[in-house]
Protein backbone atom coordinates (compact mmCIF):
# COMPACT_ATOMS: atom_id res chain seq x y z
CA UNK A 1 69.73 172.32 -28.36
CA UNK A 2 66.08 171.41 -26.87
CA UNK A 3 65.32 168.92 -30.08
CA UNK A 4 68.90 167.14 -29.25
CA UNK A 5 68.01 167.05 -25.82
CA UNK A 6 64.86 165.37 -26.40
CA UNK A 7 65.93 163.21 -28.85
CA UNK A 8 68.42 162.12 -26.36
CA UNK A 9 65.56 161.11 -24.17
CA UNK A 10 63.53 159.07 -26.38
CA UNK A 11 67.01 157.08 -27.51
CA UNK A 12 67.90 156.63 -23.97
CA UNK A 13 64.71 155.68 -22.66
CA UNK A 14 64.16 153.47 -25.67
CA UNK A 15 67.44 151.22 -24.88
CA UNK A 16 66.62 151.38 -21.03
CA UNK A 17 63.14 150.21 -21.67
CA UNK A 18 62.62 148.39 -24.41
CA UNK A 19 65.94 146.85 -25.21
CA UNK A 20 67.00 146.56 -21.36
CA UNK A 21 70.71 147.82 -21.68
CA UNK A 22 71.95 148.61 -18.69
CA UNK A 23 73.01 152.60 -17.89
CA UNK A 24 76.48 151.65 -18.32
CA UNK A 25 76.11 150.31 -22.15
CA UNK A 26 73.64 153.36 -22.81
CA UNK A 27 76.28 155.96 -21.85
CA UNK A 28 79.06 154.22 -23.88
CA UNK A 29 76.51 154.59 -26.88
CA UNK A 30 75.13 158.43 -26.30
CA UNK A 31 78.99 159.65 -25.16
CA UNK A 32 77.91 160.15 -21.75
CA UNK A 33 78.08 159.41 -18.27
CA UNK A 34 76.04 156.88 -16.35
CA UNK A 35 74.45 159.91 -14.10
CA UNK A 36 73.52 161.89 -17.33
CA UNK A 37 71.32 158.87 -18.54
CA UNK A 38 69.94 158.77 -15.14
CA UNK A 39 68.38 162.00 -14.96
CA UNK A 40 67.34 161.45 -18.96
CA UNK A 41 65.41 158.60 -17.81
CA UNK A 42 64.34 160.33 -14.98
CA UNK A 43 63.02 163.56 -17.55
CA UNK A 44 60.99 160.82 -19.56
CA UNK A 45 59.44 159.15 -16.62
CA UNK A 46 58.25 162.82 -15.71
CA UNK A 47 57.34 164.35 -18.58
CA UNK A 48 55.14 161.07 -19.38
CA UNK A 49 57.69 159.87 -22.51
CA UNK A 50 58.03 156.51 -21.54
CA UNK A 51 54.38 155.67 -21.37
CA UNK A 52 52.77 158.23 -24.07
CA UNK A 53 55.97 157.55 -26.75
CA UNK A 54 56.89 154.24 -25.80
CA UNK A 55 54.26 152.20 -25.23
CA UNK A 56 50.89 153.92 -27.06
CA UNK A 57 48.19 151.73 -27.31
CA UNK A 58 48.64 151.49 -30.58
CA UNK A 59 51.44 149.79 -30.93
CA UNK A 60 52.03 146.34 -33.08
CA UNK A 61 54.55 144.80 -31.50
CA UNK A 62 53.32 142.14 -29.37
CA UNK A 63 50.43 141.08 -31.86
CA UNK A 64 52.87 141.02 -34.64
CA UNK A 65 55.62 138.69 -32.90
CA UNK A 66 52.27 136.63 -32.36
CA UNK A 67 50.87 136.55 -35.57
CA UNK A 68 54.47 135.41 -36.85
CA UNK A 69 55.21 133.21 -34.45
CA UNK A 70 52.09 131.28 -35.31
CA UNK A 71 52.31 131.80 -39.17
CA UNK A 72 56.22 129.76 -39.42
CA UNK A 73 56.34 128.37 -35.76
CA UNK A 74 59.44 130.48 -35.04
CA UNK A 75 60.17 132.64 -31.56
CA UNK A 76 59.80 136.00 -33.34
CA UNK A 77 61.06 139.52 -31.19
CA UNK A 78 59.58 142.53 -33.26
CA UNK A 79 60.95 145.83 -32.30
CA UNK A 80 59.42 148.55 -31.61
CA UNK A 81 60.24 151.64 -33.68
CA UNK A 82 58.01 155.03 -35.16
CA UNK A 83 56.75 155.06 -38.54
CA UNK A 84 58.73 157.72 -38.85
CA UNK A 85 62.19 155.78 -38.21
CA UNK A 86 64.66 155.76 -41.31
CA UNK A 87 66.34 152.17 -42.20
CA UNK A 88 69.88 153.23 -40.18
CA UNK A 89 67.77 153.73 -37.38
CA UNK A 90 65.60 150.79 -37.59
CA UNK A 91 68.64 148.55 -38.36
CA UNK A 92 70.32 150.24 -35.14
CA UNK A 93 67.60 149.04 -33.07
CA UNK A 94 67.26 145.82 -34.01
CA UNK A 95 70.99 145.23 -34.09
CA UNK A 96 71.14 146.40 -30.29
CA UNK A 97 68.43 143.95 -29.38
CA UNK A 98 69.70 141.07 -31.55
CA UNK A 99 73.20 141.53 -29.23
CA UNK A 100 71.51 141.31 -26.45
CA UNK A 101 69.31 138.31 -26.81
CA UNK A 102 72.77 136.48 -28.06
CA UNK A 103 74.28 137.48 -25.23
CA UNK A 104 71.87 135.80 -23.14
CA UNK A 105 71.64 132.46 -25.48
CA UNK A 106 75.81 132.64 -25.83
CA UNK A 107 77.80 130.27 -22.62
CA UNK A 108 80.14 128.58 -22.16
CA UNK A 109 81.42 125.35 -23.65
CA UNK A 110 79.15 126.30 -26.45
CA UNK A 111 79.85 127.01 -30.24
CA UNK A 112 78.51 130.47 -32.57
CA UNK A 113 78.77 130.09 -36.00
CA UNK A 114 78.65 133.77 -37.74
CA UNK A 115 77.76 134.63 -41.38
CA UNK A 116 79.62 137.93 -42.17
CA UNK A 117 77.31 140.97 -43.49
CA UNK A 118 76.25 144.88 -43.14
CA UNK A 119 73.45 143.63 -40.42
CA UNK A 120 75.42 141.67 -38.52
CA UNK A 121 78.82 144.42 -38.84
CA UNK A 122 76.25 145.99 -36.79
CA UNK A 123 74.90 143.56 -34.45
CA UNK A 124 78.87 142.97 -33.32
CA UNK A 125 78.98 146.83 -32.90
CA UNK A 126 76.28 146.38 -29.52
CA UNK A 127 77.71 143.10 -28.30
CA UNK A 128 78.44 143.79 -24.41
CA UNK A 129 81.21 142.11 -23.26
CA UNK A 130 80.49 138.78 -21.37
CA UNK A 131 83.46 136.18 -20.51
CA UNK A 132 82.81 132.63 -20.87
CA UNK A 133 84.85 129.36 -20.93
CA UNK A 134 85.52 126.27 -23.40
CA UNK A 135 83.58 128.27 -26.03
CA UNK A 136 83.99 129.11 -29.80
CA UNK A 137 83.13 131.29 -32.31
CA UNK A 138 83.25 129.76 -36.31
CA UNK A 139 82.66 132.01 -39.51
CA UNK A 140 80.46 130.32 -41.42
CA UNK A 141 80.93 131.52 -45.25
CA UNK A 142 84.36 132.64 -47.13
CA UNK A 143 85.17 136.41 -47.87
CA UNK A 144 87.26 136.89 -50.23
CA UNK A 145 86.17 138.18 -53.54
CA UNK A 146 87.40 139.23 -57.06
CA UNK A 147 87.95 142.89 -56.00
CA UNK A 148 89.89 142.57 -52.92
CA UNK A 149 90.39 139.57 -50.20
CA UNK A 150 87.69 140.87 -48.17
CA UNK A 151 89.12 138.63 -45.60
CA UNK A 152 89.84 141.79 -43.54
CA UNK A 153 86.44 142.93 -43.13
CA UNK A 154 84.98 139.49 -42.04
CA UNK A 155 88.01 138.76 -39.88
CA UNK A 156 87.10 141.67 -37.75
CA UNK A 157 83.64 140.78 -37.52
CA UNK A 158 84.45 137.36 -36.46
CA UNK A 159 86.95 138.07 -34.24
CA UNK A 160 84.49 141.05 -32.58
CA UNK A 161 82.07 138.43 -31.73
CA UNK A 162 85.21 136.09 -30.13
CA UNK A 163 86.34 139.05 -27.81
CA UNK A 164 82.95 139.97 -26.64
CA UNK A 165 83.00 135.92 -25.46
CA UNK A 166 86.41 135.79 -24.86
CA UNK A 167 85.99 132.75 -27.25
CA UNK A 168 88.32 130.74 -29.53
CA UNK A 169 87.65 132.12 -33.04
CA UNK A 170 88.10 130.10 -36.40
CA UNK A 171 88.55 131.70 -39.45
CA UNK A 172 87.15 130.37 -42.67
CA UNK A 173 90.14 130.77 -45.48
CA UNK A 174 87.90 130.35 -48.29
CA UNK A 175 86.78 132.62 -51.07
CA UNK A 176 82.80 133.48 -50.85
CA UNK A 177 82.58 132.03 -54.65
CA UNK A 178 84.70 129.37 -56.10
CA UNK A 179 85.17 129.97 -59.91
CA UNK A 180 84.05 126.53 -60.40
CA UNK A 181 82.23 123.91 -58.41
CA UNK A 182 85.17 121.26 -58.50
CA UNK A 183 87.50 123.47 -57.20
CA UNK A 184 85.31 123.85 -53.97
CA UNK A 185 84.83 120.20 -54.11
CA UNK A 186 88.79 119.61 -53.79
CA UNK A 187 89.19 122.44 -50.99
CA UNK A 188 86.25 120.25 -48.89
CA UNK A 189 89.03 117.82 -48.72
CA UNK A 190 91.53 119.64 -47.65
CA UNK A 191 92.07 119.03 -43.57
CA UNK A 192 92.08 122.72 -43.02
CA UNK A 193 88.94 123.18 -44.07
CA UNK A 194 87.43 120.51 -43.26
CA UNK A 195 88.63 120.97 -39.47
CA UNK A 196 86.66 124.64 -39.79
CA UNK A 197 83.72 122.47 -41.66
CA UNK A 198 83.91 120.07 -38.56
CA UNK A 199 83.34 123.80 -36.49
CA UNK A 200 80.41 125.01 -37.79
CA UNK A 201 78.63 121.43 -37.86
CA UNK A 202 79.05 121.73 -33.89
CA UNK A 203 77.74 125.01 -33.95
CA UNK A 204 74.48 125.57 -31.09
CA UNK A 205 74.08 128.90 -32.33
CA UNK A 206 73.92 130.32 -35.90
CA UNK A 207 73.80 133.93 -36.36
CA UNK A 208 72.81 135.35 -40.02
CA UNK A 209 70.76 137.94 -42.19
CA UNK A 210 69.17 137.90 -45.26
CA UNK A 211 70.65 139.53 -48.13
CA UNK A 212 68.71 141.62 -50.45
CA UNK A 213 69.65 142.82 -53.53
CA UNK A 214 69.58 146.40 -53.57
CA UNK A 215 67.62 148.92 -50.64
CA UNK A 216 68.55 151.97 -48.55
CA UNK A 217 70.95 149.40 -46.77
CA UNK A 218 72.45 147.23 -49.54
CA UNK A 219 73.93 143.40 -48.41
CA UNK A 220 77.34 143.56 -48.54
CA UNK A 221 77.72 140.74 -50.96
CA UNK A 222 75.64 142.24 -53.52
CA UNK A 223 77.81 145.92 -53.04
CA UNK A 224 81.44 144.84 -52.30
CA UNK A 225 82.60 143.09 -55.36
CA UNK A 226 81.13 139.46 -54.91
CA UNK A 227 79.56 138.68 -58.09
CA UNK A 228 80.46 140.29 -61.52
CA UNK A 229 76.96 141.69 -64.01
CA UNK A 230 76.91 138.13 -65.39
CA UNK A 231 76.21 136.28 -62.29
CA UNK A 232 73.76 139.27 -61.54
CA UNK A 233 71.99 138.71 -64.52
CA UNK A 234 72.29 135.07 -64.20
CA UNK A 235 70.35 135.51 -60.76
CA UNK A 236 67.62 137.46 -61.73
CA UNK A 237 66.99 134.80 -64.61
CA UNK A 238 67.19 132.40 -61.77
CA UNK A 239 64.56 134.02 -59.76
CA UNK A 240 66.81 134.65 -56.74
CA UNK A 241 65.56 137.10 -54.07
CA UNK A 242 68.44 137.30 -51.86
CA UNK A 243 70.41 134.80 -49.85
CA UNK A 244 71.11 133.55 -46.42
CA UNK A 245 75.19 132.79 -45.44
CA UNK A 246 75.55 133.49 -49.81
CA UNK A 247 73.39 130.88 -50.38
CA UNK A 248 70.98 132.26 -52.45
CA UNK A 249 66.97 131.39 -52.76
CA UNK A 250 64.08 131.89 -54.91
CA UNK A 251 60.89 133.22 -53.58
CA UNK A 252 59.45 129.74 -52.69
CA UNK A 253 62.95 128.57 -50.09
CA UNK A 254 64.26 126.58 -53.27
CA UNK A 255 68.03 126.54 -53.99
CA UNK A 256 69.39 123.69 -54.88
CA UNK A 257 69.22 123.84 -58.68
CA UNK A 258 70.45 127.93 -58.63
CA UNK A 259 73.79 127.41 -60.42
CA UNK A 260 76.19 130.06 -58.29
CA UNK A 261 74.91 127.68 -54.83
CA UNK A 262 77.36 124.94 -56.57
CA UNK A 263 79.98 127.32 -55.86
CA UNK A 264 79.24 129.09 -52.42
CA UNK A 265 81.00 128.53 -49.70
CA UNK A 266 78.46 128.87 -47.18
CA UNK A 267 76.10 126.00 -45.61
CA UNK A 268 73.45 125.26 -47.64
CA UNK A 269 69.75 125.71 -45.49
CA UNK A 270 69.91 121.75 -45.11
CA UNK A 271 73.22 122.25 -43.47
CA UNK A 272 72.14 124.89 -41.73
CA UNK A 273 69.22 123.21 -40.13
CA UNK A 274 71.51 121.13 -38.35
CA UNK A 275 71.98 124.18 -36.15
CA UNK A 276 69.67 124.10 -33.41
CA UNK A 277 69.05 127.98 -32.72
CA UNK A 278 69.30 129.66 -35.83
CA UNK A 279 68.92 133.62 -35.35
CA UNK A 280 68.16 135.60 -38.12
CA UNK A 281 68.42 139.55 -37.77
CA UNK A 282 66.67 141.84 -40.19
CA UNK A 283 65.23 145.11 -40.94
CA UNK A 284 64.56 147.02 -44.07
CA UNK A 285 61.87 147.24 -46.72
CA UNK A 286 64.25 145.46 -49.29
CA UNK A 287 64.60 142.62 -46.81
CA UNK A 288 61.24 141.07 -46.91
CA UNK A 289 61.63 139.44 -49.91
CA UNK A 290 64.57 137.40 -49.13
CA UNK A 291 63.28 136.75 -45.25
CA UNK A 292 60.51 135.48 -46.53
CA UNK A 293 62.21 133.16 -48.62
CA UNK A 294 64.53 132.49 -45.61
CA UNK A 295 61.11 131.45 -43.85
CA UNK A 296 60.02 129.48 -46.66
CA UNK A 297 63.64 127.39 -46.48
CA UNK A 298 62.79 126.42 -42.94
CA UNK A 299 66.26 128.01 -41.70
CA UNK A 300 65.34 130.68 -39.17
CA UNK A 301 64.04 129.16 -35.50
CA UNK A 302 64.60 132.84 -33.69
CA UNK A 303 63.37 136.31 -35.66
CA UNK A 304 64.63 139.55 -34.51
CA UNK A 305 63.12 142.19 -36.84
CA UNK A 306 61.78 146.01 -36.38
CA UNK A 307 57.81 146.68 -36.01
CA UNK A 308 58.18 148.20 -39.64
CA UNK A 309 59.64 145.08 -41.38
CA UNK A 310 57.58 142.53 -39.37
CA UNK A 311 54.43 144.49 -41.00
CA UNK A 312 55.20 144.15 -44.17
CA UNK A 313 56.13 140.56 -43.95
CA UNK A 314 52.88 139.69 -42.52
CA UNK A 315 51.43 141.38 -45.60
CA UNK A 316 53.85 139.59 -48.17
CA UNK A 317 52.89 136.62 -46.81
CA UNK A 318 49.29 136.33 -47.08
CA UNK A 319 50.09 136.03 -51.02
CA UNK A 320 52.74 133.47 -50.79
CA UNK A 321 53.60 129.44 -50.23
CA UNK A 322 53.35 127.75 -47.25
CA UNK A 323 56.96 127.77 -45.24
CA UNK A 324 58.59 124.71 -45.42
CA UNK A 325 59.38 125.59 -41.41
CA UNK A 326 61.88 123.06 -39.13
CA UNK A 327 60.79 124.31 -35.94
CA UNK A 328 63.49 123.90 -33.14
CA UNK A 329 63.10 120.69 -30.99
CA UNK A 330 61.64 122.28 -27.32
């Protein structure tokens, strides 16, 4: 009962401090009430928590956001989390501070455009309510699949992001892959989509991870039916790393002459550089290979990513390209 206790602590303390929820949003997470997390932040304050646990010395944080920053000329927010932290703990954290830097960025009369995945499932799970007017909320790739429709679990997520903004929300009634590039090119035409096409192009916000093939944390469109051995195989042969909005890129940012992007329904990085805050969210070992490819596209202008992550893309980095960065217009 002590260990839970303390543990309770730390993970209250942690979202007080560090990710600046307020007590109301921190009991809804523990289960609690908003006087219990007062006298757990009051326990770390005396016991010394906060400043021996939290904030050592030694931590990489700041210098890392830095050093990234300054390596792709992106606004990078590195997390802080242990060493010890598994990846459903990192990806917590950096979910809960990725939904509250949105909230900030998100107003009224303003348009998100949201690329469904397992990261950002879990950014919409932190998302504290905050009404607005005029605004919108666009899905920016299609989810259906060969398995199932898959439309339910991206509607949700989509519409999630709507009600936390009391937003308009526009579905995407696509499929993620067309079965062949000309059938894509005859849906572009159709006014339905093209009205959501219209959507995301106004979009002032994008919101997006990058996929990764296989890890602790798989991407959802690698583990939910999305793409059959062959087009596997045919990605590997490719040189493919992972994707951003199931658009898929090699180590270097290139993608235009991967054969499954003729079929994907979701904007292509020169689309998506159109966008003028582009937020990528992402933690995980198996993450830094398609991130950095992300980086290399020029299709991230905002970084949220956990102390872990951020380390070893610094390292991965040192042995790669130089990003082909579009840094946002100040």
């Amino acid at each position: 009962m002590f260990v839970e206790r303390e543990q309770d602590v730390l993970r209250a303390a942690s979202m007080y401090y560090l990710q600046d929820l307020k007590m109301e949003v921190i009991a809804r997470h523990l289960g609690t009430s908003r006087s219990t997390v007062s006298r757990l932040l009051k326990r770390a304050r005396e016991t010394g928590l906060v400043e021996i646990t939290l904030r050592p010395s030694s931590t990489r944080a700041p210098g890392l956001g830095r050093s990234i920053s300054a390596a792709f000329g992106i606004d990078t927010y590195v997390v802080p989390v242990p060493d010890s932290a598994g990846s459903v703990e990192r990806l917590d954290q950096v979910a809960m501070t990725a939904a509250r830097l949105l909230t900030s960025w998100f107003d009224s009369d303003m348009v998100m455009g949201v690329a469904w995945g397992t990261t950002i499932a879990a950014v919409s799970r932190y998302l504290a309510p905050k009404p607005t007017r005029g605004s919108a909320v666009v899905q920016l790739n299609g989810a259906a699949n060969m398995r199932t429709s898959g439309v339910e679990y991206a509607s949700d997520l989509i519409s999630s992001f709507g009600a936390a903004f009391d937003a308009a929300v526009h579905h995407f009634p696509v499929p993620a892959f067309f079965d062949y590039p000309d059938t894509k090119d005859a849906m572009w035409r159709e006014r339905s989509v093209r009205r959501v096409l219209d959507m995301q192009r106004r979009a002032d916000v994008a919101v997006f991870s990058a996929g990764a093939v296989a890890g602790a944390v798989p991407s959802h469109v690698y583990s939910a039916g999305y793409l059959d051995e062959a087009d596997v195989r045919r990605l590997h042969d490719e040189g493919v790393v992972g994707d951003v909005c199931t658009v898929f890129l090699r180590p270097d940012g290139t993608w235009a002459d991967v054969s499954l992007n003729s079929r994907a329904t979701g904007p292509t990085p020169d689309e998506l550089q159109r966008v003028v805050r582009r937020v990528c969210v992402v933690s995980g070992d198996n993450k830094v290979a398609p991130l950095l490819a992300a980086l290399h596209a020029g299709v991230v202008t905002d970084l949220v990513v956990d102390e872990i992550t951020a380390t070893a893309l610094l390292d991965a980095a040192t042995d790669r390209p130089s990003p082909r960065t579009t840094p946002r217009p100040r």
